[in-house]
N, C-alpha and C. Protein backbone atom coordinates (compact mmCIF):
# COMPACT_ATOMS: atom_id res chain seq x y z
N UNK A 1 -29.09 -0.43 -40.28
CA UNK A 1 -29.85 -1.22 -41.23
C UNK A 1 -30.19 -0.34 -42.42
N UNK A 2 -29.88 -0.99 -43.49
CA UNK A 2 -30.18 0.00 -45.06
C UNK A 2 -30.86 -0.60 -45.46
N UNK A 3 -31.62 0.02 -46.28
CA UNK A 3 -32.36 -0.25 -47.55
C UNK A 3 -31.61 -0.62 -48.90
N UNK A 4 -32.42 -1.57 -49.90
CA UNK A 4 -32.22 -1.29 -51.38
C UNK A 4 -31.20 -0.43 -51.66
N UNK A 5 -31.87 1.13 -51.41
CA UNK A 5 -32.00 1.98 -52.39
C UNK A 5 -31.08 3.21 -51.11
N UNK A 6 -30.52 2.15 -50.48
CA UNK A 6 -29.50 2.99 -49.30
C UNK A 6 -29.84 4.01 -48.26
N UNK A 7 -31.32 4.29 -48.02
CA UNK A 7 -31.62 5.14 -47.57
C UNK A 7 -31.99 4.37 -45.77
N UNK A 8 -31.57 5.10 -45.03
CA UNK A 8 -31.38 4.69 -43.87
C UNK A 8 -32.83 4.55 -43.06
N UNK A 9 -32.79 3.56 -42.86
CA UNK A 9 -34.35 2.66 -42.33
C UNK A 9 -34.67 2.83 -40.74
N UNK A 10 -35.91 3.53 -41.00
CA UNK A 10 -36.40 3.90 -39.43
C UNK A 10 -37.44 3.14 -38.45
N UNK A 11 -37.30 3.07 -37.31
CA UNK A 11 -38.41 1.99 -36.90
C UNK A 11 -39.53 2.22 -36.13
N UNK A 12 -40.54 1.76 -36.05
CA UNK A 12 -41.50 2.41 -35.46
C UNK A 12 -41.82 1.78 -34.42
N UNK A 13 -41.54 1.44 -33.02
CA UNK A 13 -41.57 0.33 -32.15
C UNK A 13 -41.97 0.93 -30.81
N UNK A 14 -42.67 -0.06 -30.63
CA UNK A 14 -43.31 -0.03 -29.31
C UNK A 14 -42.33 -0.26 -27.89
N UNK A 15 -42.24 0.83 -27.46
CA UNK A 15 -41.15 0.86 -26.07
C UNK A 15 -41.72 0.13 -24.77
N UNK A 16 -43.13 0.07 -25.47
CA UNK A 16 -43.40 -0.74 -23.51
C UNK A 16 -43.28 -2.50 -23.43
N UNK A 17 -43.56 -3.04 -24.87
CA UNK A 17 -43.30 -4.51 -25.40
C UNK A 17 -42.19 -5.00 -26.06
N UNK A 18 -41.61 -3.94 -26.39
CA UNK A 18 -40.12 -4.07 -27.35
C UNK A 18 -40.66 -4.49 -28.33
N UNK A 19 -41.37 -4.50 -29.12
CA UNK A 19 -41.90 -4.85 -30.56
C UNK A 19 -41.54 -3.89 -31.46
N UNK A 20 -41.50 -4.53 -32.63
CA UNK A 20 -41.32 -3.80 -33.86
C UNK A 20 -42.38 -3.51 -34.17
N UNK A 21 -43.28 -2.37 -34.65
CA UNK A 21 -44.25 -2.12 -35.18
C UNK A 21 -44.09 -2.37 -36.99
N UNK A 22 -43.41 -1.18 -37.29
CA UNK A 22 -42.81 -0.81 -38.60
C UNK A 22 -41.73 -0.64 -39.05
N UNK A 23 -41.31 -0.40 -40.02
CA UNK A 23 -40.33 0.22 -40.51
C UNK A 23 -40.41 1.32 -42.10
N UNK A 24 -39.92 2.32 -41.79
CA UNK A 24 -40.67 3.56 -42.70
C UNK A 24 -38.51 3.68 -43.19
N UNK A 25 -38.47 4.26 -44.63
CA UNK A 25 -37.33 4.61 -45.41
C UNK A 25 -36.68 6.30 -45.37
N UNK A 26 -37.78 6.47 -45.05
CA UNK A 26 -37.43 8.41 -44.36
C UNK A 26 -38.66 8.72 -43.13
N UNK A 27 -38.22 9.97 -43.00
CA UNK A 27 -38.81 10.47 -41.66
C UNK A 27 -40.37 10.76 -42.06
N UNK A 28 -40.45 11.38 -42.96
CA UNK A 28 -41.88 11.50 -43.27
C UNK A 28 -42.82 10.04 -43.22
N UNK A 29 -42.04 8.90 -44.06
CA UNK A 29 -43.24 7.79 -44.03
C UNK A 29 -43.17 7.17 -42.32
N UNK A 30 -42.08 7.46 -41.98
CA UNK A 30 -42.01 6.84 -40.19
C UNK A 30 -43.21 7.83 -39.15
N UNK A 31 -43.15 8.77 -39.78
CA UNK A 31 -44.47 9.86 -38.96
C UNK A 31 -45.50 9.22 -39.21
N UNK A 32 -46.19 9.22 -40.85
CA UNK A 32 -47.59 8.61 -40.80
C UNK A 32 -47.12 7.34 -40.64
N UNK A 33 -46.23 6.33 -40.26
CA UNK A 33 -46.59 4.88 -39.85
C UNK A 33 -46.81 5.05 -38.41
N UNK A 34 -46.22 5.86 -37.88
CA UNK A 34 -46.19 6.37 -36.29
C UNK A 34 -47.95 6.69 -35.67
N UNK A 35 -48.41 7.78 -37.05
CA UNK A 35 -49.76 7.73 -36.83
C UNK A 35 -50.58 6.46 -36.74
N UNK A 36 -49.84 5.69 -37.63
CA UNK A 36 -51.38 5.05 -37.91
C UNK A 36 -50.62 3.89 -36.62
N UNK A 37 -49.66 3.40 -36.28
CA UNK A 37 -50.00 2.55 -34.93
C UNK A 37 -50.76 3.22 -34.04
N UNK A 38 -50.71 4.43 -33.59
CA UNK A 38 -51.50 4.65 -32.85
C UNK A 38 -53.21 4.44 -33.02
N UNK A 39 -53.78 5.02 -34.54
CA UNK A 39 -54.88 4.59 -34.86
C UNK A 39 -55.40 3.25 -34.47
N UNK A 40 -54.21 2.50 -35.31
CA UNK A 40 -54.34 0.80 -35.45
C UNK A 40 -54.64 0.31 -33.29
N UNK A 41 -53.47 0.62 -32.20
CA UNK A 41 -53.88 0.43 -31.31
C UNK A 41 -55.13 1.17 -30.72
N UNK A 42 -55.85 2.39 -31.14
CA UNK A 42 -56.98 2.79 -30.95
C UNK A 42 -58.37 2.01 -31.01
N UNK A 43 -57.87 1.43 -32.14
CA UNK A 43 -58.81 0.45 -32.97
C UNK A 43 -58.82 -0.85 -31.80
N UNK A 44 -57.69 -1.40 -31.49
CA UNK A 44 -57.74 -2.47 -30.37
C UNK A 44 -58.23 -2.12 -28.88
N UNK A 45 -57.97 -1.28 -29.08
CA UNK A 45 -58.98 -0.98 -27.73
C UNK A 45 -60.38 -0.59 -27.87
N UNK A 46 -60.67 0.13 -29.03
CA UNK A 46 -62.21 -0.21 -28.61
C UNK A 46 -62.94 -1.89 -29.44
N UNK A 47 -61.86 -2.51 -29.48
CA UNK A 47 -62.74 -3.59 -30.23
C UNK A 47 -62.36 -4.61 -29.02
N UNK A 48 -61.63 -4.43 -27.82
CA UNK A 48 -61.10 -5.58 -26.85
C UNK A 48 -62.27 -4.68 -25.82
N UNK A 49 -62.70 -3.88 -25.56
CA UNK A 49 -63.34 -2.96 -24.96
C UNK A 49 -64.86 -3.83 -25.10
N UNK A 50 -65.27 -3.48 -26.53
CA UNK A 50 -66.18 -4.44 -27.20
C UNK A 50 -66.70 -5.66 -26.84
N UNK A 51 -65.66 -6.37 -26.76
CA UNK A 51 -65.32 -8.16 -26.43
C UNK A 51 -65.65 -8.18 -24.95
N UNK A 52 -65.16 -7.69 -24.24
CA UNK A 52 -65.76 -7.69 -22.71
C UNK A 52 -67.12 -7.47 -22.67
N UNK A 53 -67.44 -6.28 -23.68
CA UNK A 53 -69.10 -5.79 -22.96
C UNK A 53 -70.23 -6.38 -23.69
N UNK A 54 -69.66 -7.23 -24.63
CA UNK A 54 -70.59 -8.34 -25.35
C UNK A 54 -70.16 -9.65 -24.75
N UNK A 55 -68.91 -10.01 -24.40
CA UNK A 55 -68.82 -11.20 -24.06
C UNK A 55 -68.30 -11.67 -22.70
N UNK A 56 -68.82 -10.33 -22.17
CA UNK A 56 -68.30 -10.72 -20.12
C UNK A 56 -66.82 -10.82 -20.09
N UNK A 57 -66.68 -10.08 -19.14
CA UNK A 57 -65.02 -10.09 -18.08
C UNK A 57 -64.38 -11.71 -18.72
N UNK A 58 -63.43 -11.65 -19.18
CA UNK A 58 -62.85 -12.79 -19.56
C UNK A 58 -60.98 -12.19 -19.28
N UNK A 59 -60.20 -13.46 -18.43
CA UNK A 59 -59.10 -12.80 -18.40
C UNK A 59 -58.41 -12.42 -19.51
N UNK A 60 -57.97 -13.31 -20.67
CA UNK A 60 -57.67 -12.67 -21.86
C UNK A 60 -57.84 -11.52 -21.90
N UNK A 61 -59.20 -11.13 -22.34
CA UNK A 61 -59.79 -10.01 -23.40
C UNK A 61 -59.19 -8.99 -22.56
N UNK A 62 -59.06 -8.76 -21.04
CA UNK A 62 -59.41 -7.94 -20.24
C UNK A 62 -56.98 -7.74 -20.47
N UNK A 63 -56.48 -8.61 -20.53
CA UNK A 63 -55.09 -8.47 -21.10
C UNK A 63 -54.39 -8.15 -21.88
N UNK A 64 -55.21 -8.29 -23.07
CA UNK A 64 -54.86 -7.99 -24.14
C UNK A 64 -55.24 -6.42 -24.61
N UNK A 65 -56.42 -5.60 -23.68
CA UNK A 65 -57.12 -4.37 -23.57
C UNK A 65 -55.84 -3.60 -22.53
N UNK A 66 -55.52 -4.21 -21.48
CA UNK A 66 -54.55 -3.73 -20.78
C UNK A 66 -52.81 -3.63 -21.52
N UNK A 67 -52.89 -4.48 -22.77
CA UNK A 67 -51.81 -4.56 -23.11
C UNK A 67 -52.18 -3.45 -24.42
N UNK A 68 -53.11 -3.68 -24.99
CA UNK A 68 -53.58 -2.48 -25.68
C UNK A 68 -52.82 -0.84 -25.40
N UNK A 69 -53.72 -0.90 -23.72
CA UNK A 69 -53.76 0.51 -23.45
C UNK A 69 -52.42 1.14 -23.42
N UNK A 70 -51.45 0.06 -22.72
CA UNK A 70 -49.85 0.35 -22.34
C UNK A 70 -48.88 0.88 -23.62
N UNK A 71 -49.37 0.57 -24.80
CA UNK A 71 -48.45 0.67 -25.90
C UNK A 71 -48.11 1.97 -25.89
N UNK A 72 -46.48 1.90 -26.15
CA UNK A 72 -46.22 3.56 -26.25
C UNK A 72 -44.98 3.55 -27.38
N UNK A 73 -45.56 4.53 -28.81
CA UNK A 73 -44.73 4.18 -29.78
C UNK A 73 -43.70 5.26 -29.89
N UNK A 74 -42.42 4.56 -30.36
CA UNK A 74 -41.45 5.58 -30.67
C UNK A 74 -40.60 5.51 -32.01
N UNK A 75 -40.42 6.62 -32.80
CA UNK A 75 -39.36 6.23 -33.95
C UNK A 75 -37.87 5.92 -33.51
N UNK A 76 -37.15 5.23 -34.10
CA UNK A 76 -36.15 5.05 -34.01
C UNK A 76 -35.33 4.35 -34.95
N UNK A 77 -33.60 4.01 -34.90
CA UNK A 77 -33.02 3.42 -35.99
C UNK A 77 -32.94 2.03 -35.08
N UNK A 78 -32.93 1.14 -36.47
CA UNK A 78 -33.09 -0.03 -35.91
C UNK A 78 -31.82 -0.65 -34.85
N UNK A 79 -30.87 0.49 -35.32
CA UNK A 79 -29.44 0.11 -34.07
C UNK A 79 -30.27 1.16 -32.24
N UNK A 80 -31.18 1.45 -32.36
CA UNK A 80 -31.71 1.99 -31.44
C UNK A 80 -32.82 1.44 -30.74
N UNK A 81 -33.34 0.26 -31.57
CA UNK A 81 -34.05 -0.94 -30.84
C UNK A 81 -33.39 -1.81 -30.65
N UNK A 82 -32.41 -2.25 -30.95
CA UNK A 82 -31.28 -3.37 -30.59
C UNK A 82 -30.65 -2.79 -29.70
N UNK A 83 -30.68 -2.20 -29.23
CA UNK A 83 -30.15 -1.48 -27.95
C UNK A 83 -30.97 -1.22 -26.71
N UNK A 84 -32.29 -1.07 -27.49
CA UNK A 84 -32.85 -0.81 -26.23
C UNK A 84 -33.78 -2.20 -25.61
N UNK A 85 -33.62 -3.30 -26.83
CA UNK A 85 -33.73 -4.57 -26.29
C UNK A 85 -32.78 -5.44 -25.56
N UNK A 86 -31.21 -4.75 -26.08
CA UNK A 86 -30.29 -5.28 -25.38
C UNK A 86 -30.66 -5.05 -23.49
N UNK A 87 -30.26 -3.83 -23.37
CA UNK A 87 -30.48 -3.24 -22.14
C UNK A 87 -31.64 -3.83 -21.20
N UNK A 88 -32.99 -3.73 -21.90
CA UNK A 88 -33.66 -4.42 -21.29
C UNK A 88 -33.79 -6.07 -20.76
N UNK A 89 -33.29 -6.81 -21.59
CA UNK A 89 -32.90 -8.22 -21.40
C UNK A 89 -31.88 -8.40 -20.56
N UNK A 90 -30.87 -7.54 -20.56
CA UNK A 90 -29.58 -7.39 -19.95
C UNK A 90 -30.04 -6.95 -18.28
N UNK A 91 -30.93 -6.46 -18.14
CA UNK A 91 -31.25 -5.82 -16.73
C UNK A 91 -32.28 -6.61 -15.80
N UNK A 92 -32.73 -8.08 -16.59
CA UNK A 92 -33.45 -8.76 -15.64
C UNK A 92 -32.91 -9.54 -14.98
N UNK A 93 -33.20 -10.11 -13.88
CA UNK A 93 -32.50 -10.56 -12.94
C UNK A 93 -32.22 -12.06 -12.68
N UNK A 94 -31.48 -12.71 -12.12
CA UNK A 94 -31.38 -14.39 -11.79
C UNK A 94 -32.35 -14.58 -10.72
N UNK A 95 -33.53 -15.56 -10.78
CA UNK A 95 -34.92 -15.76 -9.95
C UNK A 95 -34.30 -17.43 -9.93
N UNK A 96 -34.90 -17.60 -8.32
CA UNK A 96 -34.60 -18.88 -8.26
C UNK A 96 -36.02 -19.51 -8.89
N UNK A 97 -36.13 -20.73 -9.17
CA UNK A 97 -37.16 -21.48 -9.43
C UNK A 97 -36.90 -23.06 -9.04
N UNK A 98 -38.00 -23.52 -9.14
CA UNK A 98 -37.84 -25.28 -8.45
C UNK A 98 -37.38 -26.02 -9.34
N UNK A 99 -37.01 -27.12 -9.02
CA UNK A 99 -36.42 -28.58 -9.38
C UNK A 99 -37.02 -28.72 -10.63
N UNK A 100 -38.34 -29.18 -10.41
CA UNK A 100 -39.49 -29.01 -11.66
C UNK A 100 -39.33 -28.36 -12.44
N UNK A 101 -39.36 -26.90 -12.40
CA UNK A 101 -39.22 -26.31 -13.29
C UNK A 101 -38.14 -26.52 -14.19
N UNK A 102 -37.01 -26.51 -13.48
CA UNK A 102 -35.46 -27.03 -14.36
C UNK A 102 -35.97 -28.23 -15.40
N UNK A 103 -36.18 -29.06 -14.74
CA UNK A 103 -36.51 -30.28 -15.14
C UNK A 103 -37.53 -29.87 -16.53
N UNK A 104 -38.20 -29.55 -16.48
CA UNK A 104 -39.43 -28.90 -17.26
C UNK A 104 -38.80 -28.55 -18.41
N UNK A 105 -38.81 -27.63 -18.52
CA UNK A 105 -37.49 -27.39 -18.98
C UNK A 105 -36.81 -27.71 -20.05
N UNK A 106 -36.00 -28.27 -19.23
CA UNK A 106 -35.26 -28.99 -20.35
C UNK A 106 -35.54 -30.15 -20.97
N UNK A 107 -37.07 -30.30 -20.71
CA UNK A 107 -37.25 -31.48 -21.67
C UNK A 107 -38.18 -31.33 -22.65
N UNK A 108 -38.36 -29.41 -22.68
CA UNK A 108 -39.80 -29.23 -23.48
C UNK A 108 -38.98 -29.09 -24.99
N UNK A 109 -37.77 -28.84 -25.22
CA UNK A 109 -37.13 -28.86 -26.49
C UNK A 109 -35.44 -29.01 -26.22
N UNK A 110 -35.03 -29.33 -27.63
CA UNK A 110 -33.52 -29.49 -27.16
C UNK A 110 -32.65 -28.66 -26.77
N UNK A 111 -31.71 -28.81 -25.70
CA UNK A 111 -31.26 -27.33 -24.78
C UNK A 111 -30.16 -27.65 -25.95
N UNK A 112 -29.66 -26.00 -25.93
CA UNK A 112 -28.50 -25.38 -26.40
C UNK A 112 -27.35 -25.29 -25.32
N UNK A 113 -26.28 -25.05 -25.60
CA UNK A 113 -25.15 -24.61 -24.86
C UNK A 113 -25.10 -25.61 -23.43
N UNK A 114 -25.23 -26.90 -23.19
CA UNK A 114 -25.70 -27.37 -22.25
C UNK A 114 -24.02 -28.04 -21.70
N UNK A 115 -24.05 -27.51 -20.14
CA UNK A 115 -22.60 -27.46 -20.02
C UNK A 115 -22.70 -27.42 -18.12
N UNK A 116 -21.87 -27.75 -17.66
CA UNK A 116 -21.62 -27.77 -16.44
C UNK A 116 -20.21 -27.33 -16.05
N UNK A 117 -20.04 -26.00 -15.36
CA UNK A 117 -19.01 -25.25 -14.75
C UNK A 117 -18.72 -24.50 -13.60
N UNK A 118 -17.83 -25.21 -12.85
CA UNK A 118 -17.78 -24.65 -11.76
C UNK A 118 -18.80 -25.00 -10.76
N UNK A 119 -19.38 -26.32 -10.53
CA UNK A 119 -20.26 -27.37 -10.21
C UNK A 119 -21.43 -26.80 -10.75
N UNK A 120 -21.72 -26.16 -11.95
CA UNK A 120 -22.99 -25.44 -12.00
C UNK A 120 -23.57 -25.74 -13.32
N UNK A 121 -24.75 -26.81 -13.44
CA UNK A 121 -25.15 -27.09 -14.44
C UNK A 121 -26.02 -26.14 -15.05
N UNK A 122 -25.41 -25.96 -16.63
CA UNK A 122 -26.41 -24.92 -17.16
C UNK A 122 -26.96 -25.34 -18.47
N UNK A 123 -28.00 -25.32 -19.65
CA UNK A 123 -28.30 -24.90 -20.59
C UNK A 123 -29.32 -24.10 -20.84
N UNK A 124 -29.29 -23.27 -22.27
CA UNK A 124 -30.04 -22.39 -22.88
C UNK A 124 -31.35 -23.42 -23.68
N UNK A 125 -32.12 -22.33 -23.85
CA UNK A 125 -33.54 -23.08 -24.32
C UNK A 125 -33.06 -22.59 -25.93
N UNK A 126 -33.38 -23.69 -26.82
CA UNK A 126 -33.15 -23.73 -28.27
C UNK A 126 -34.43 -22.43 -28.84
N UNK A 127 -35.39 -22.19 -28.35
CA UNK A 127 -35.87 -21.07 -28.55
C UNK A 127 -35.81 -19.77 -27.70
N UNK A 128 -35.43 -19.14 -28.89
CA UNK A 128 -35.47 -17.84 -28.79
C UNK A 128 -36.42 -16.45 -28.24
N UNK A 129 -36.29 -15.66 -27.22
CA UNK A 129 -36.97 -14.48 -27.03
C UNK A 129 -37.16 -13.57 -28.02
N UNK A 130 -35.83 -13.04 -28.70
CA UNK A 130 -35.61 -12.12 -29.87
C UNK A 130 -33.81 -12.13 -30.40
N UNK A 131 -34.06 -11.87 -31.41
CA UNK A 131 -32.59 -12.05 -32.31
C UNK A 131 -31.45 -13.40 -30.86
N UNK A 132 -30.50 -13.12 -30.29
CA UNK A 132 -29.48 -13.70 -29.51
C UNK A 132 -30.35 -14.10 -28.18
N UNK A 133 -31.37 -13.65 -27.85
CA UNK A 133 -31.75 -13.73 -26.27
C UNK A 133 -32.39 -15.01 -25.80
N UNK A 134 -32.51 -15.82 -25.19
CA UNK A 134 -33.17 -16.56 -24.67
C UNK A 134 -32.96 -17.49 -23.35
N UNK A 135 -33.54 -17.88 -22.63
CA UNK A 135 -33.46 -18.33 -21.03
C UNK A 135 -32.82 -19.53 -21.20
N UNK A 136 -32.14 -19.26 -19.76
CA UNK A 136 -30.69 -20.29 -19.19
C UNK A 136 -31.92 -20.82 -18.07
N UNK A 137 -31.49 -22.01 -17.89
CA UNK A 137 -31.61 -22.95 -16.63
C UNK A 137 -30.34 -23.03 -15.80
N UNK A 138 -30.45 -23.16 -14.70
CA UNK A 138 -29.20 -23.26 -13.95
C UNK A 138 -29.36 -24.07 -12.45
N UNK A 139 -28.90 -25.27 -12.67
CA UNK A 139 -28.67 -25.69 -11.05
C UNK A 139 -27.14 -25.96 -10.60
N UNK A 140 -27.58 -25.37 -9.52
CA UNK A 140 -26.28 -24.83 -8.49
C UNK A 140 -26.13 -26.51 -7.64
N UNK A 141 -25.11 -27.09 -8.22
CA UNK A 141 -25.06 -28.64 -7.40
C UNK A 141 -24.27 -28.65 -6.21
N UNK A 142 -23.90 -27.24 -5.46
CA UNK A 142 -22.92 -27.11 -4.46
C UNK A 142 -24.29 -26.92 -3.14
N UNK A 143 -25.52 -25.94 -3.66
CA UNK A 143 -26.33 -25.65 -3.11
C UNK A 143 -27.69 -26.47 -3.50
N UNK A 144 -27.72 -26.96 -4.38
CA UNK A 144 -29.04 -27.51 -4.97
C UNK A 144 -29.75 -26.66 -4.84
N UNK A 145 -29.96 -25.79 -5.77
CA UNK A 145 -30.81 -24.65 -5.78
C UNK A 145 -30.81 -24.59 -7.65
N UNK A 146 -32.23 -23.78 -7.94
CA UNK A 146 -32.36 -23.74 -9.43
C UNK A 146 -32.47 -22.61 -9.75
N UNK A 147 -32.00 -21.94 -10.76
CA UNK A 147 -32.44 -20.50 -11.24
C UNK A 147 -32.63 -19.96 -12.70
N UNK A 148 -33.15 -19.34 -12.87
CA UNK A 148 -33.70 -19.00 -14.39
C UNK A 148 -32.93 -17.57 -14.54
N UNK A 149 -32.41 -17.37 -15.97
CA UNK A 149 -31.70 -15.95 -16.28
C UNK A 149 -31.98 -15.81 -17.85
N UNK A 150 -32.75 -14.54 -18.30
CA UNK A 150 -33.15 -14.77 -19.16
C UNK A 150 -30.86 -13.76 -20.26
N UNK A 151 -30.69 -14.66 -20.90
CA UNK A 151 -29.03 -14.22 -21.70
C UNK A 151 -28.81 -14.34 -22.93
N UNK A 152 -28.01 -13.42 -23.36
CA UNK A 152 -27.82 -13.50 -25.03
C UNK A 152 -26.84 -14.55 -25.19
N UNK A 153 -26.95 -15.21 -25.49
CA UNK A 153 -26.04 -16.98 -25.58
C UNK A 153 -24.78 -16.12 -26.32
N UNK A 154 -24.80 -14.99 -27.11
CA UNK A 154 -23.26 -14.27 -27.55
C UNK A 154 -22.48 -13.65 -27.06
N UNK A 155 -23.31 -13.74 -25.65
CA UNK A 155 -22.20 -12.81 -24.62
C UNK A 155 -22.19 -13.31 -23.49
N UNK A 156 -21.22 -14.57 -22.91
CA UNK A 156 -21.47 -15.46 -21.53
C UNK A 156 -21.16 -14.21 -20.65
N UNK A 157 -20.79 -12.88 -20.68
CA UNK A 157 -20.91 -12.50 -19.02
C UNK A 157 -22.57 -12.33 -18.99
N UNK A 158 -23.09 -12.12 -19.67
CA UNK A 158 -24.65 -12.34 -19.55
C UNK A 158 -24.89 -13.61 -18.52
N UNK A 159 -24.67 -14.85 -18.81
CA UNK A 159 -24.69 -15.82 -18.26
C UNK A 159 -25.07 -16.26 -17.10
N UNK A 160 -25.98 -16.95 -16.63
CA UNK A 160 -26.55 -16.70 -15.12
C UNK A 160 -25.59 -17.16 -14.36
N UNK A 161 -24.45 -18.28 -14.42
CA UNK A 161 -23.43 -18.57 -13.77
C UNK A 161 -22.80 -17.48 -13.05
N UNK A 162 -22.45 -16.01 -14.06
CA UNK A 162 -21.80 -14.97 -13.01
C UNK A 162 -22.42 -14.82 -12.02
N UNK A 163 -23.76 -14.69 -11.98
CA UNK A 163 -24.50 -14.06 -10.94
C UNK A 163 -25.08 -14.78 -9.86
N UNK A 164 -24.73 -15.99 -9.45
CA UNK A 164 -25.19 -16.87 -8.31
C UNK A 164 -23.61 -16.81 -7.70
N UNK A 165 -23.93 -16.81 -6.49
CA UNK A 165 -23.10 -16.50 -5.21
C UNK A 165 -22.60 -17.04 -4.42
């Protein structure tokens, strides 16, 4: 990813959420953006910290303090968070889930890619996780069984179809 002004664009992203924090144009402004997420999540923790001890144990507050604490930032090129979001999306697994849920589903927005192969009905959810990624439904009509796979709709071996048995 370039810049304008061609200078090769660095990112400042959080490895435990896959988030983008920033993006800095050289190494120096990616350091102090590097600093200041950390400041900036400093700041969320004592203000979610706050929120509990003024406003009682609440599950939220007490999640969003835990999600606080977990953040762990790293520089990188933006072909180095697309990678390491690939990988991670790529490494979760096919979970069965119920009837309902399928059903659910596919009626909370319009499915994408919606197709049946190899007796195995599948579509993708029209929304998206990040850039290509987002969850397949899948019922197995040989077994009647349902399963969820979260796949980059640009790459069917992703596809939860490979991976049911």
């Amino acid at each position: 990813m370039k810049t304008n002004n061609n200078k090769i664009e660095l990112c400042i992203v959080d490895i435990k959420h896959l988030t983008l924090y920033s993006i800095a144009n050289s190494k120096e402004q990616a350091e102090d953006k590097f600093f200041k997420a950390i400041e900036d999540t400093q700041q969320s923790i004592e203000s979610w910290g706050k929120n509990i001890k003024q406003y009682g144990t609440c599950k939220s507050f007490e999640d969003y303090l835990t999600e606080a604490k977990n953040r762990q930032f790293k520089i990188m090129t933006y072909e180095e968070f697309i990678e390491l979001q690939k990988n991670h999306y790529n490494r979760l697994p096919l979970t069965e889930i119920t009837e309902d849920q399928f059903f659910e589903m596919m009626n909370v927005l319009p499915p994408i890619y919606w197709r049946t192969k190899n007796n195995i009905e599948m579509f993708c959810m029209s929304e998206f996780l990040t850039s290509s990624f987002t969850s397949q439904y899948l019922h197995d009509r040989t077994t009647n069984k349902f399963y969820h796979k979260t796949v980059d709709v640009t790459d069917q071996s992703t596809w939860g179809d490979n991976f049911i048995k």
